[in-house]
Protein backbone atom coordinates (compact mmCIF):
# COMPACT_ATOMS: atom_id res chain seq x y z
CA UNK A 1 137.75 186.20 110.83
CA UNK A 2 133.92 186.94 110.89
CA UNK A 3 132.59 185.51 107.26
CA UNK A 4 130.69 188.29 105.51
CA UNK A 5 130.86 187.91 101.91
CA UNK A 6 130.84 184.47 99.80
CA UNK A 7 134.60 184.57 99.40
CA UNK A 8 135.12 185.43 102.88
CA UNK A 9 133.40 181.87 103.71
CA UNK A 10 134.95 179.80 100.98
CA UNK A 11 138.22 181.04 102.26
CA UNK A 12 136.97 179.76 105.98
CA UNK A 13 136.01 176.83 104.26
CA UNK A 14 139.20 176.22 102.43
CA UNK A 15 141.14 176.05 105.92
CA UNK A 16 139.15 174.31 107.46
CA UNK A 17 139.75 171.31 105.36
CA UNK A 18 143.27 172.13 105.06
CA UNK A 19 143.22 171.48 109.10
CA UNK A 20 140.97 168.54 108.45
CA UNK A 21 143.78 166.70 105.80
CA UNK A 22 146.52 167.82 108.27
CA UNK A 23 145.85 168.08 111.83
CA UNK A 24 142.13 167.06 112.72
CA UNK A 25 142.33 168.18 116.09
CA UNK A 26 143.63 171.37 115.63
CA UNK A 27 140.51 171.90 113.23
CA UNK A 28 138.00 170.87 115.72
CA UNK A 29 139.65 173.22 118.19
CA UNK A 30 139.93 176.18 115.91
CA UNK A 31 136.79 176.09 114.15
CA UNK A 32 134.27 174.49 116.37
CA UNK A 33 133.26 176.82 119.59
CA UNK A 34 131.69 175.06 122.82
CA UNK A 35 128.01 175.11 121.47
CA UNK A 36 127.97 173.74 118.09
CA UNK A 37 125.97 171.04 116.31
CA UNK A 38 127.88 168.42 114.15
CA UNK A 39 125.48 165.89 112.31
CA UNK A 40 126.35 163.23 110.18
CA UNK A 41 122.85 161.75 108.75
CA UNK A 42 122.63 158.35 109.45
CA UNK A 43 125.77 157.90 111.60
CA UNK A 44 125.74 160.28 114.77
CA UNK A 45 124.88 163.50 116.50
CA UNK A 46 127.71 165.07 118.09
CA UNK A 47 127.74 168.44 120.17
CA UNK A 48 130.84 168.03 122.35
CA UNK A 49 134.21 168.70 121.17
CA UNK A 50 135.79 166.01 123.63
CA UNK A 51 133.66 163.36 122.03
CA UNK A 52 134.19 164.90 118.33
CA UNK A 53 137.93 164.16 119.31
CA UNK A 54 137.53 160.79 120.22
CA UNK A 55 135.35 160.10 116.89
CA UNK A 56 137.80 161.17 115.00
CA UNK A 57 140.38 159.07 116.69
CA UNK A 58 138.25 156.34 116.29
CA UNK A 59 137.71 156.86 112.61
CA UNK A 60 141.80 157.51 111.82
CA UNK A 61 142.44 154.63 113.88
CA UNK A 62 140.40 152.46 111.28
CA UNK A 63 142.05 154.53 108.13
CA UNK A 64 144.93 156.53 109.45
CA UNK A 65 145.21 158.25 106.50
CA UNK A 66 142.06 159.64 105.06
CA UNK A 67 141.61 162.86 103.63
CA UNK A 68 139.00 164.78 101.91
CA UNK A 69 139.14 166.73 98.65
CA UNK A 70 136.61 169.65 97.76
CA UNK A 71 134.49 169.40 94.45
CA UNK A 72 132.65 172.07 94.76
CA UNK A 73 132.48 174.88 97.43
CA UNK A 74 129.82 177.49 97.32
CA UNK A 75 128.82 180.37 99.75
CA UNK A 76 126.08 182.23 100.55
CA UNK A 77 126.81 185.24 103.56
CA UNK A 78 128.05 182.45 106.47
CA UNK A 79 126.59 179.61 104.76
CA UNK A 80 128.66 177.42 103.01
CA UNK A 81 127.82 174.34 100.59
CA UNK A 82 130.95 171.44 100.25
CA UNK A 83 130.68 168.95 97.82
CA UNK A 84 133.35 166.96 99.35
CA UNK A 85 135.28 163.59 98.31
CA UNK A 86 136.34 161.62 101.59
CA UNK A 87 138.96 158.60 100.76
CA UNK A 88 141.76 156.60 102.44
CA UNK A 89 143.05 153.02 103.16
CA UNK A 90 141.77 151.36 105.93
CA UNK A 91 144.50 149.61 108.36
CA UNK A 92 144.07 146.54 106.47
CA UNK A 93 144.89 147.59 103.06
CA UNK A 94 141.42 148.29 101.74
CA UNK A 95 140.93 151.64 99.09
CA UNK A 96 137.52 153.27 100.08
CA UNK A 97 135.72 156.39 99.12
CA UNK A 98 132.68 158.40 99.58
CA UNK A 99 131.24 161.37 98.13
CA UNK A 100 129.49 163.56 100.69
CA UNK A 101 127.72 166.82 100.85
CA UNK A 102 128.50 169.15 103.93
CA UNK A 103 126.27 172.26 104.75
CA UNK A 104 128.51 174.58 107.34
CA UNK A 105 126.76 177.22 109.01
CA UNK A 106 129.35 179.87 110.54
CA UNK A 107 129.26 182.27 113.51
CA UNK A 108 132.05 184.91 113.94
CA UNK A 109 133.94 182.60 111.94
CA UNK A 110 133.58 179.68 113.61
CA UNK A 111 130.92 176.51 112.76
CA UNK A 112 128.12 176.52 114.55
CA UNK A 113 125.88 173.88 112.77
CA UNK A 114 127.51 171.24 110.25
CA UNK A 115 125.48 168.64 108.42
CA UNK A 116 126.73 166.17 106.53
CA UNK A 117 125.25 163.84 104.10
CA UNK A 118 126.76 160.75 102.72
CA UNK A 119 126.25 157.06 102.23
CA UNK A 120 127.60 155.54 105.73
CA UNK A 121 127.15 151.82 104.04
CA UNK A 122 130.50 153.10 102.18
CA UNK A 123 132.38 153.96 104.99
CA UNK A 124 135.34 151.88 106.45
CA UNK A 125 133.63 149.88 109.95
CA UNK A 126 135.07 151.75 112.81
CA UNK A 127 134.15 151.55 116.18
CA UNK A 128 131.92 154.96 117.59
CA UNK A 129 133.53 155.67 121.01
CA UNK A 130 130.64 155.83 123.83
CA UNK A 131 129.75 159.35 124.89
């Protein structure tokens, strides 16, 4: 689905975190194509989807089961504002949680550019996996 109106995008947007709370993979494969741009401010650059897998493996391994809730999702045409909520446990029992804005940029209905801002101080230590 190519995003053309607002709606059209906050739908997009709305399943993509669904696949992001249930099946992180499958989002990265569905909604990421092969030339994309994924930054998180202040924590990394990524722009390969084999490496976006193994960062999130790296961050569920350190709290298996985080999720993210929406706030606030506005659209613009294929650009998409998410005022997001990221929480979970980490493996050792600790609550955590971290508001964090996300700016999506979509393509034929698929992200091409996501930016995400957020305090990374907040977020549970978890080793980045080498590129």
């Amino acid at each position: 689905m190519s995003a053309k109106t607002p709606d059209q995008t906050i739908e997009l947007c709305e399943r993509w975190l669904e696949l992001y709370n249930s099946d992180i993979h499958r989002m990265i494969d569905e909604f990421y194509p092969d030339d994309f741009v994924l930054a998180v401010m202040g924590v990394a650059e990524i722009t390969d989807k084999g490496y976006f897998h193994k960062f999130e493996d790296a961050f569920l391994a350190a709290s298996p089961e985080r999720k993210a809730r929406a706030v606030r999702i506005t659209a613009a045409g294929d650009d998409a504002t998410l005022e997001l909520v990221l929480y979970g446990t980490t493996v050792d029992g600790t609550k955590w949680e971290v508001p964090l804005s996300e700016l999506l940029t979509f393509e034929d209905g698929l992200i091409v550019r996501d930016v995400i801002y957020l305090d990374p101080a907040k977020l549970p230590v978890f080793p980045a996996p080498k590129m």
